[in-house]
Each structure stands twice: as C-alpha cells, then as structure tokens.
Protein backbone atom coordinates (compact mmCIF):
# COMPACT_ATOMS: atom_id res chain seq x y z
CA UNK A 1 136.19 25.37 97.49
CA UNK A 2 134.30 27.49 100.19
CA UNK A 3 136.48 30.13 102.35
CA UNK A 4 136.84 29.24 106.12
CA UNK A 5 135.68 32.92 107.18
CA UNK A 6 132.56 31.51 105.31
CA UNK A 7 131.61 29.07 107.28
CA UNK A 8 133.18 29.83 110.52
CA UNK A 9 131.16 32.21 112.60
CA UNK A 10 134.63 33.16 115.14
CA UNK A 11 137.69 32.94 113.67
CA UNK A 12 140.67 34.34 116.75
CA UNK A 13 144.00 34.01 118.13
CA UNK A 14 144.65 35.04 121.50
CA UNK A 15 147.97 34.18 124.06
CA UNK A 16 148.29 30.68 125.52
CA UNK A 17 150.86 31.80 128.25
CA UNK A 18 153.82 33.88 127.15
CA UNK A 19 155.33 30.79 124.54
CA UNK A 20 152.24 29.93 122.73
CA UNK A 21 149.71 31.39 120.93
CA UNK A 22 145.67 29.98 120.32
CA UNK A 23 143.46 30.13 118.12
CA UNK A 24 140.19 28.83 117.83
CA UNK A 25 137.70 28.36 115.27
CA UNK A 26 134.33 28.08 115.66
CA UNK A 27 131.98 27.09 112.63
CA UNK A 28 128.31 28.12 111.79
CA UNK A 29 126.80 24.78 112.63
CA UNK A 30 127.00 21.04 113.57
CA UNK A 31 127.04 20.07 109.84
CA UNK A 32 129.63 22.11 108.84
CA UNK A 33 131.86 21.36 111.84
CA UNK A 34 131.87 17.86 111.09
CA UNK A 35 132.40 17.83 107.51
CA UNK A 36 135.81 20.24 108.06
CA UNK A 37 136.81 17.79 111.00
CA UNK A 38 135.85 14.47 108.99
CA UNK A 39 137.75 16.24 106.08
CA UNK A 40 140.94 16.17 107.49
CA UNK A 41 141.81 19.13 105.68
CA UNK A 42 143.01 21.29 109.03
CA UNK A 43 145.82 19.68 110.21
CA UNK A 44 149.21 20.65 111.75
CA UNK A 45 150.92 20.46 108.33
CA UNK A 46 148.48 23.32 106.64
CA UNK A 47 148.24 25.41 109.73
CA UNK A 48 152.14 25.38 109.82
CA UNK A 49 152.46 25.94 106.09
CA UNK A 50 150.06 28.80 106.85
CA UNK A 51 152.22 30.08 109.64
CA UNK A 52 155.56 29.15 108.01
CA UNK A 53 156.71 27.16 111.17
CA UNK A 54 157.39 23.89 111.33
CA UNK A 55 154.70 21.16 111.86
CA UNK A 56 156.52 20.31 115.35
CA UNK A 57 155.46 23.68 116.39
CA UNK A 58 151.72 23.40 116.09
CA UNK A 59 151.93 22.13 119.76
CA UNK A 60 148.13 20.47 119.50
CA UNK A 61 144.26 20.44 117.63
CA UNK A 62 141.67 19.43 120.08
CA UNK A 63 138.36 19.06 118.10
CA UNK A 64 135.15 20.20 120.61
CA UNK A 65 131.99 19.46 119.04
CA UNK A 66 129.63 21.06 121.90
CA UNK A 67 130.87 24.48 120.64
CA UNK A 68 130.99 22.91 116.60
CA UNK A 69 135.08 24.60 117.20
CA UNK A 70 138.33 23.66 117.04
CA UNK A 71 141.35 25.09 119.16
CA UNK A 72 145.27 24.90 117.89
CA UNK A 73 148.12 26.00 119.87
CA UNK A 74 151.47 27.35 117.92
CA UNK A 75 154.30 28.03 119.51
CA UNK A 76 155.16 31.02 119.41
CA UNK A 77 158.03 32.49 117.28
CA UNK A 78 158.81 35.29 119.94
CA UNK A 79 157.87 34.76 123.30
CA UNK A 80 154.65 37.33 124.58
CA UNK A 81 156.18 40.77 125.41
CA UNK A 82 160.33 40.04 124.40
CA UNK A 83 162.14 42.29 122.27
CA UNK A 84 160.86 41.95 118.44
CA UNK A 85 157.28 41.02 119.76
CA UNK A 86 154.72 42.79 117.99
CA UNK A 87 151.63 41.55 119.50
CA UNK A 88 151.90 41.44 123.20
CA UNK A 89 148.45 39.41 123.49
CA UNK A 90 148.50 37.39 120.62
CA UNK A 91 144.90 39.15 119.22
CA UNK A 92 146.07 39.70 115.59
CA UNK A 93 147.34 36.33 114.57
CA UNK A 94 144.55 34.83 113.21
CA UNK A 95 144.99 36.96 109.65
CA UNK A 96 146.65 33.28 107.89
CA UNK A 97 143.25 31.64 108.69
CA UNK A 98 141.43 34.22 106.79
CA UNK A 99 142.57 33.13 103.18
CA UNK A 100 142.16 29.04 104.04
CA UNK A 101 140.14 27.82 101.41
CA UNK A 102 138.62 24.15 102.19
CA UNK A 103 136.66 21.02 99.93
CA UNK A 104 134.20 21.09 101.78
C-alpha cells in the first residue's frame, strides 16, 4: 500500500461555483498516473466513502493525462458562503485525500 500524498505531487480542493467543490490531484509522473487510473481504485464510491456523501454526489472524475491529474467535483454539502459554511472557498477540503492509501 503506498499513501496518495506519496505519490501525488498537488493534492487541493478549491470551489467549483457556489454548489460544488473540486479537487484535483496531480501525481509525480506518467507511470504513476496511469497505474492509479488503470487501478480503478479512485472512484466515486471511495471518494464518497471518504467524504461520507453519497456516490450520486461525486458529480464527475475526468482523468487528464497531459498534467498525469485527475479532477472530481462533489457537491457540496452547504452551498459556498450560506449559513453553517465553514470554508467560503472550498481551500481546506482536500484533508480526506490525505489518508487514501492505494495498491499501487
């Protein structure tokens, strides 16, 4: 098992409009890129067991190999700036991704 803050060189979250949230991941290399995507093993079911959302609410994955990274989009469980919102720009919501171990 190697951790995915190990082999991902940017690992972020940022605001996708004020009802969804990004965040992208973007691995060391070419190699390692395509032995997570070929793995299968991020998928909307972990990333909304990591987020503890539904897997409806990972909205999409779009795998981009130029930049060896991978963008999600969550919906967001409080919309940007509403009452109960504690990160207005959606910069701290990558923390889940930090303990994702992977096979690979």
């Amino acid at each position: 098992m190697r951790r995915l803050i190990d082999i991902a060189r940017v690992i972020r979250s940022k605001n996708s409009g004020p009802f969804e949230l990004t965040l992208d991941i973007l691995f060391n290399d070419a190699a390692t890129f395509a032995a997570v995507r070929e793995s299968g093993e991020i998928n909307a079911e972990r990333i909304a067991q990591l987020y503890a959302m539904a897997s409806h609410d990972v909205l999409g994955m779009v795998w981009f190999s130029p930049a060896n990274a991978v963008k999600i989009v969550l919906k967001r469980k409080v919309p940007s700036g509403a009452r109960g919102d504690s990160d207005v720009y959606g910069a701290q919501q990558h923390g889940p991704l930090l303990s994702m171990q992977l096979a690979v």
